[in-house]
N, C-alpha and C. Protein backbone atom coordinates (compact mmCIF):
# COMPACT_ATOMS: atom_id res chain seq x y z
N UNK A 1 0.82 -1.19 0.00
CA UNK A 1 0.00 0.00 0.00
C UNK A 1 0.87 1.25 0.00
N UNK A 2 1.96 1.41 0.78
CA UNK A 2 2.70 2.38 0.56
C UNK A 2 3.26 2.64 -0.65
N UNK A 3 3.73 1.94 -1.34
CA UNK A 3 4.11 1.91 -2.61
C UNK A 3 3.44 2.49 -3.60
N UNK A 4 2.09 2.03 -3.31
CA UNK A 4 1.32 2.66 -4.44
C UNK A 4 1.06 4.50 -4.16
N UNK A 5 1.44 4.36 -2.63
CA UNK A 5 1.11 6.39 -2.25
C UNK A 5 2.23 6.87 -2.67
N UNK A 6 3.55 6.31 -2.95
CA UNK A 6 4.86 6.78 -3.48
C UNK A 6 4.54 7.49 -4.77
N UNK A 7 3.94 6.26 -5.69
CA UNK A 7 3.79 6.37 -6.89
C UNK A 7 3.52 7.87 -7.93
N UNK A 8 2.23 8.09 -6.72
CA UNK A 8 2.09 9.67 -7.72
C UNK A 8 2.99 10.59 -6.97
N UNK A 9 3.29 10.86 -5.87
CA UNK A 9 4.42 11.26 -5.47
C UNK A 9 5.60 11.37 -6.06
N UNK A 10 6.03 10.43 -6.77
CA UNK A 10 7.43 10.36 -7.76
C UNK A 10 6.93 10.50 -8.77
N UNK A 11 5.94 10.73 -9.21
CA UNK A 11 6.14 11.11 -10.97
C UNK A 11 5.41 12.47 -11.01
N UNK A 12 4.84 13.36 -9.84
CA UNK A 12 4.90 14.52 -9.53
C UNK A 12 6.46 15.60 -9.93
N UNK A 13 7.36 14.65 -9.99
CA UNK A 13 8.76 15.89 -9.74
C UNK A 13 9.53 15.20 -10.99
N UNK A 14 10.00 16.10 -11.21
CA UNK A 14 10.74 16.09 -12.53
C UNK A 14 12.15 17.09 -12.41
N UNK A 15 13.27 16.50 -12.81
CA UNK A 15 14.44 17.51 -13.52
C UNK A 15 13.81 18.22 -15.02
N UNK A 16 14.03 18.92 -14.75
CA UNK A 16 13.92 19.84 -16.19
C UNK A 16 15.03 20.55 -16.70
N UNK A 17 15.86 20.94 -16.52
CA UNK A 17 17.06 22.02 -17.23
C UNK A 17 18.02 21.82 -16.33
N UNK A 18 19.56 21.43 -16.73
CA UNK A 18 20.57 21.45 -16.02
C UNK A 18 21.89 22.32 -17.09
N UNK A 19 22.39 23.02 -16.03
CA UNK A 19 23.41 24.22 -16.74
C UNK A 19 24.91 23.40 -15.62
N UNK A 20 25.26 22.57 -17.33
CA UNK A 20 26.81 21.54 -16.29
C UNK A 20 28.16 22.74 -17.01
N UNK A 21 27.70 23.20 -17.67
CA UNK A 21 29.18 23.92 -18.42
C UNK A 21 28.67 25.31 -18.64
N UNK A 22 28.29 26.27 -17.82
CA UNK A 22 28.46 28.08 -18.10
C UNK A 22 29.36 28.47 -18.55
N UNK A 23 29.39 30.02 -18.91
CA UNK A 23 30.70 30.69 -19.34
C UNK A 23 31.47 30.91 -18.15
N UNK A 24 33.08 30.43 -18.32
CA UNK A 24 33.41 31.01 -17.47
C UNK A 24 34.05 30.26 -16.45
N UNK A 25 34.55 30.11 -15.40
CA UNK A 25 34.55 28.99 -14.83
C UNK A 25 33.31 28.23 -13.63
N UNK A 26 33.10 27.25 -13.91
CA UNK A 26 32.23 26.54 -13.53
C UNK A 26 31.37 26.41 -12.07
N UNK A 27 32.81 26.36 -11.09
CA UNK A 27 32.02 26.80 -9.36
C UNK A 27 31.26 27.38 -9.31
N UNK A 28 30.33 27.63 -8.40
CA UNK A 28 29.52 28.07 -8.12
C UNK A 28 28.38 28.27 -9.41
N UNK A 29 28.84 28.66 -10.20
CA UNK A 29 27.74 28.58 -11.73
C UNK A 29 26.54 27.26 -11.97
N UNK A 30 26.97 26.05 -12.02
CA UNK A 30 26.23 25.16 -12.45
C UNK A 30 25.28 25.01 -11.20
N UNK A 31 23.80 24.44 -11.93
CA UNK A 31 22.58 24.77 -11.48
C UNK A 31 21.89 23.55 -11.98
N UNK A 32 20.59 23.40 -10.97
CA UNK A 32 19.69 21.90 -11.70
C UNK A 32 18.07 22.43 -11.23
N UNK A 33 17.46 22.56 -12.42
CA UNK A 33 16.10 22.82 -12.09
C UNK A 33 15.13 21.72 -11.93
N UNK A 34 14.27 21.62 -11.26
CA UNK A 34 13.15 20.85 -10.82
C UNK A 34 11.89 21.65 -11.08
N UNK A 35 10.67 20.79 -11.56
CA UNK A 35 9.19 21.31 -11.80
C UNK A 35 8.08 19.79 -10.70
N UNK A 36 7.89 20.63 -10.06
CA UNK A 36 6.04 19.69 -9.68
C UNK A 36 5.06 21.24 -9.69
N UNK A 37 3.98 20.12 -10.05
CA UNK A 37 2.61 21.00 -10.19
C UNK A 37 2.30 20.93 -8.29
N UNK A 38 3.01 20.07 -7.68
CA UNK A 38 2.16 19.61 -5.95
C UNK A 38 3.27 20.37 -5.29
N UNK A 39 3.20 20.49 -4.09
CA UNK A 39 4.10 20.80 -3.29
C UNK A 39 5.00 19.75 -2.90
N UNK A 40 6.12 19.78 -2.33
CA UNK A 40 6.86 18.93 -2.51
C UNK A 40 7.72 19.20 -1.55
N UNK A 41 7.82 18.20 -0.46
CA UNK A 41 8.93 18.81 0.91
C UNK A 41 9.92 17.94 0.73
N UNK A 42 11.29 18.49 0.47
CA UNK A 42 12.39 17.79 -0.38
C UNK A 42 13.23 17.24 0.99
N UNK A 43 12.91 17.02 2.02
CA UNK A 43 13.92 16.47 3.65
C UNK A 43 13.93 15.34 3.12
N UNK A 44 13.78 14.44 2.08
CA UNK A 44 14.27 13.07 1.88
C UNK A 44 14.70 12.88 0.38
N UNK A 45 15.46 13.93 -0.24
CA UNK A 45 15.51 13.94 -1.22
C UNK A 45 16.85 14.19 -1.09
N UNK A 46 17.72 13.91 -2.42
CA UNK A 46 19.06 13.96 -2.93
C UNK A 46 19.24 13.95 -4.57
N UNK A 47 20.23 14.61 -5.27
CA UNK A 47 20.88 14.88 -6.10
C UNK A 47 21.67 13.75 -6.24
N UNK A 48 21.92 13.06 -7.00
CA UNK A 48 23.76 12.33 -7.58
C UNK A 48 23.56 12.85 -9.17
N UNK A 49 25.38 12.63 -9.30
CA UNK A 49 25.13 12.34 -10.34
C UNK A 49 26.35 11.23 -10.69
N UNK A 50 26.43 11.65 -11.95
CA UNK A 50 26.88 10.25 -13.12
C UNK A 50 28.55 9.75 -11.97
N UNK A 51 29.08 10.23 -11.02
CA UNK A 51 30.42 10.04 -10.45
C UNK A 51 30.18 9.16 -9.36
N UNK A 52 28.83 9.13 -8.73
CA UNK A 52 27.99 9.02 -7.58
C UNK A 52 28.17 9.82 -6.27
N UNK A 53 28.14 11.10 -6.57
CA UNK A 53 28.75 12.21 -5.58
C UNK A 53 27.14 12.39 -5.28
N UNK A 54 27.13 12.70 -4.01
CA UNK A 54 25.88 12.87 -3.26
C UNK A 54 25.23 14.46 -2.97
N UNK A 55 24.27 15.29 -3.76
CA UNK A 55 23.96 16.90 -3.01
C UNK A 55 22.71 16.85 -2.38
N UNK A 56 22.81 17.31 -1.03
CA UNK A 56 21.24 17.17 -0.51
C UNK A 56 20.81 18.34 -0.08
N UNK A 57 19.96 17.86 -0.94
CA UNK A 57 18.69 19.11 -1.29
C UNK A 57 17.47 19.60 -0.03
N UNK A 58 17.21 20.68 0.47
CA UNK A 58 16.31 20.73 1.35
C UNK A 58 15.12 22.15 0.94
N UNK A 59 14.26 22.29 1.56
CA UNK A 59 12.98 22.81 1.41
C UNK A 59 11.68 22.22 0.66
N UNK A 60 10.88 23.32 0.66
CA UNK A 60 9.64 23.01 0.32
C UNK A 60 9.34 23.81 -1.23
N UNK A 61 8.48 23.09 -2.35
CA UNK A 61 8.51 23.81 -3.62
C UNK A 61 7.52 23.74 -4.02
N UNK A 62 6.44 24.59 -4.59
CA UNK A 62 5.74 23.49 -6.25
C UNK A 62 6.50 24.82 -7.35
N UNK A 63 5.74 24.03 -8.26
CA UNK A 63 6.00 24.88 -9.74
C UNK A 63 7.28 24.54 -9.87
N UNK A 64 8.52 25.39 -10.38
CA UNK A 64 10.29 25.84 -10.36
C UNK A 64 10.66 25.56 -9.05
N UNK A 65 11.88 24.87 -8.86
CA UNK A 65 12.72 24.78 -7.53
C UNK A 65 14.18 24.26 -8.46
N UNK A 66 15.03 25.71 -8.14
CA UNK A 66 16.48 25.55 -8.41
C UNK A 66 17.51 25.38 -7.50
N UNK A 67 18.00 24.50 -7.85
CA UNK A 67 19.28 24.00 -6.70
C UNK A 67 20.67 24.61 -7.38
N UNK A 68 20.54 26.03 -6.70
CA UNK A 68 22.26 26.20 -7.37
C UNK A 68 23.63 25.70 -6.75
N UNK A 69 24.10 25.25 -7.59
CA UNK A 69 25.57 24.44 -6.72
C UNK A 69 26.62 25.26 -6.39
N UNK A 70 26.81 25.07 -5.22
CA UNK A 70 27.67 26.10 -4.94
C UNK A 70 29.38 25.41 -4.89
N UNK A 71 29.98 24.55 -5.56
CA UNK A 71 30.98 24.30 -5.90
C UNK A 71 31.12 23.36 -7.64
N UNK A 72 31.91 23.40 -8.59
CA UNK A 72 31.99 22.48 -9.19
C UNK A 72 31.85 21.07 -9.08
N UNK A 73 30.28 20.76 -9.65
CA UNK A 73 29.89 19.57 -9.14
C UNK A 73 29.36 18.42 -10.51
N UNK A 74 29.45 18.97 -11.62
CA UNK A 74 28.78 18.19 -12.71
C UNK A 74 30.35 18.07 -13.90
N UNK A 75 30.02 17.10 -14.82
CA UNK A 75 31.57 16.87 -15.51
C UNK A 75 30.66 17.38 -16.65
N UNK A 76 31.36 18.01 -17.56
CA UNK A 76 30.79 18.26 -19.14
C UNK A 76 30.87 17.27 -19.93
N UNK A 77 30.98 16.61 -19.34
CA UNK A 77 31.22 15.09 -20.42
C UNK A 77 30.65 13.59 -19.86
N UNK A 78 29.61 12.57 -20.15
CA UNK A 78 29.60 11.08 -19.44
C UNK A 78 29.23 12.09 -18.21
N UNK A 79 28.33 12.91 -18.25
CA UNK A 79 27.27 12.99 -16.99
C UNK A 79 26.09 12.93 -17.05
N UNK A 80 25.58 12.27 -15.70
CA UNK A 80 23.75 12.08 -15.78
C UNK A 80 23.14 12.75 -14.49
N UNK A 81 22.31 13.29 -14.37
CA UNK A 81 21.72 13.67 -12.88
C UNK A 81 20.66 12.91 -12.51
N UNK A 82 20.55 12.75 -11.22
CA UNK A 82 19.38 11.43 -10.57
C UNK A 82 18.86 12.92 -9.64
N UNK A 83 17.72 12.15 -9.51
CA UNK A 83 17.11 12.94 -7.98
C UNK A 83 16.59 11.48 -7.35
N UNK A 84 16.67 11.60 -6.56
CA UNK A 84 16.38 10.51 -5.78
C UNK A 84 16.08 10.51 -4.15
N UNK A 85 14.94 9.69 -4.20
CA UNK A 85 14.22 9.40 -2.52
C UNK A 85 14.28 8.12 -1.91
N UNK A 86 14.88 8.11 -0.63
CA UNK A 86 15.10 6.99 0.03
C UNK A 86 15.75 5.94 -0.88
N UNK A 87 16.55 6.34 -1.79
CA UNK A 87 17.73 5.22 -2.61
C UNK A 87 17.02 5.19 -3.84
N UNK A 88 15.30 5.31 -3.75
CA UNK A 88 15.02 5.05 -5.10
C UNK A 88 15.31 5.88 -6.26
N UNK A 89 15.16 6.00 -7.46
CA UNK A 89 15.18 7.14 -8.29
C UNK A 89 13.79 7.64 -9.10
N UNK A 90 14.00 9.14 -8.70
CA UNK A 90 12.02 9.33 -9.04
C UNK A 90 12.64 10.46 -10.62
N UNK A 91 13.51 10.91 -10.45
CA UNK A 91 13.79 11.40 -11.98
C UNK A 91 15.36 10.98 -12.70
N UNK A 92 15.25 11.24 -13.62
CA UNK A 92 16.92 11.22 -14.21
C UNK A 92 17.01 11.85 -15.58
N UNK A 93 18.58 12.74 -15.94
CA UNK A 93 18.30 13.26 -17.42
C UNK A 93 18.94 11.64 -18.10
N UNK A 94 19.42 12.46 -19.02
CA UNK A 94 20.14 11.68 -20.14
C UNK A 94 21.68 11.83 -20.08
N UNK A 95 22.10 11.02 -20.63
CA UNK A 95 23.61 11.28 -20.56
C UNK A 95 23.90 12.71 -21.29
N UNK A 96 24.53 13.68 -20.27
CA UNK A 96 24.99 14.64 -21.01
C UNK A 96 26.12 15.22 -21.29
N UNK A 97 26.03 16.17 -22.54
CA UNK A 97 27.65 16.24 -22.60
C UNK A 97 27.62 17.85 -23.12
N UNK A 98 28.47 18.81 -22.99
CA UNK A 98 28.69 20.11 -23.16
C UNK A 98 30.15 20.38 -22.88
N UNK A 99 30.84 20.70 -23.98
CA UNK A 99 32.01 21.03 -24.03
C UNK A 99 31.91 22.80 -24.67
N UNK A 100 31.13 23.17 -24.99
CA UNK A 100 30.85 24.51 -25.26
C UNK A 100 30.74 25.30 -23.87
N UNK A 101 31.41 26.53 -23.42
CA UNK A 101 30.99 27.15 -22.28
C UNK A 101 30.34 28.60 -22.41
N UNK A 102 29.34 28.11 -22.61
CA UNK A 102 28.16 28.65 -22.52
C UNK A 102 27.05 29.15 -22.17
N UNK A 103 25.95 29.74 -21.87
CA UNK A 103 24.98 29.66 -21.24
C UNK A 103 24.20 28.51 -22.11
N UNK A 104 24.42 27.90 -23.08
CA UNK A 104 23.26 26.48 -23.16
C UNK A 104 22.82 25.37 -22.07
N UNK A 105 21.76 25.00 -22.21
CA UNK A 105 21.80 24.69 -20.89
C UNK A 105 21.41 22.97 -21.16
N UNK A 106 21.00 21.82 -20.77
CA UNK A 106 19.87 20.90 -21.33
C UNK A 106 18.86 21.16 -20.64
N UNK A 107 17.60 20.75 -21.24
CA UNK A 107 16.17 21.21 -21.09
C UNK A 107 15.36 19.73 -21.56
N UNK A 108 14.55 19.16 -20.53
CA UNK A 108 13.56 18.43 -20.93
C UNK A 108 12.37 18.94 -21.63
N UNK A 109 12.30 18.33 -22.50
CA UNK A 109 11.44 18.59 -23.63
C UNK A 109 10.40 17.29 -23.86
N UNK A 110 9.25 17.45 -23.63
CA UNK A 110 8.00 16.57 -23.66
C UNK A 110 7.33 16.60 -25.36
């Protein structure tokens, strides 16, 4: 039964746009956006990505919730971002890659 209350819970939240390579140098710059239509209290939530480096994420959101990183944390190359609850994984991008430093960013696109 719990499982099934997870369910719409995790497909409520989504990554949407991640900026792994800005102009410039990278610290503090790179950023990972999140969208739910629900509110969403993130105290059991976490970031990895493709290295399995761990960022934990805290507050409360709906709509936009940006997690800006405040150190060089994503590779421009053979990286993926997870969000993830209690070990499981409720979003993930695609393998990404940006060797351009840029403001391009990736963007989920439906």
């Amino acid at each position: 039964m719990a499982i099934s209350l997870l369910l719409p819970l995790a497909s409520s939240i989504q990554i949407t746009e991640v900026e792994l390579n800005p102009g410039g140098p990278d610290s503090g710059k790179e950023w990972i956006e999140m969208y739910s239509e629900e509110e969403i209290d993130l105290s059991n939530y976490v970031l990895t990505n493709n290295d399995g480096d761990i960022y934990e994420i805290e507050g409360t959101f709906s709509n936009y919730f940006t997690v800006e990183l405040n150190k060089q944390w994503l590779d421009n190359s053979d990286e993926k971002v997870f969000l993830k609850k209690d070990d499981g994984i409720i979003s993930s991008t695609e393998i990404l890659e940006d060797s351009n430093n840029d403001g391009r960013t990736w963007t989920l696109c439906n």
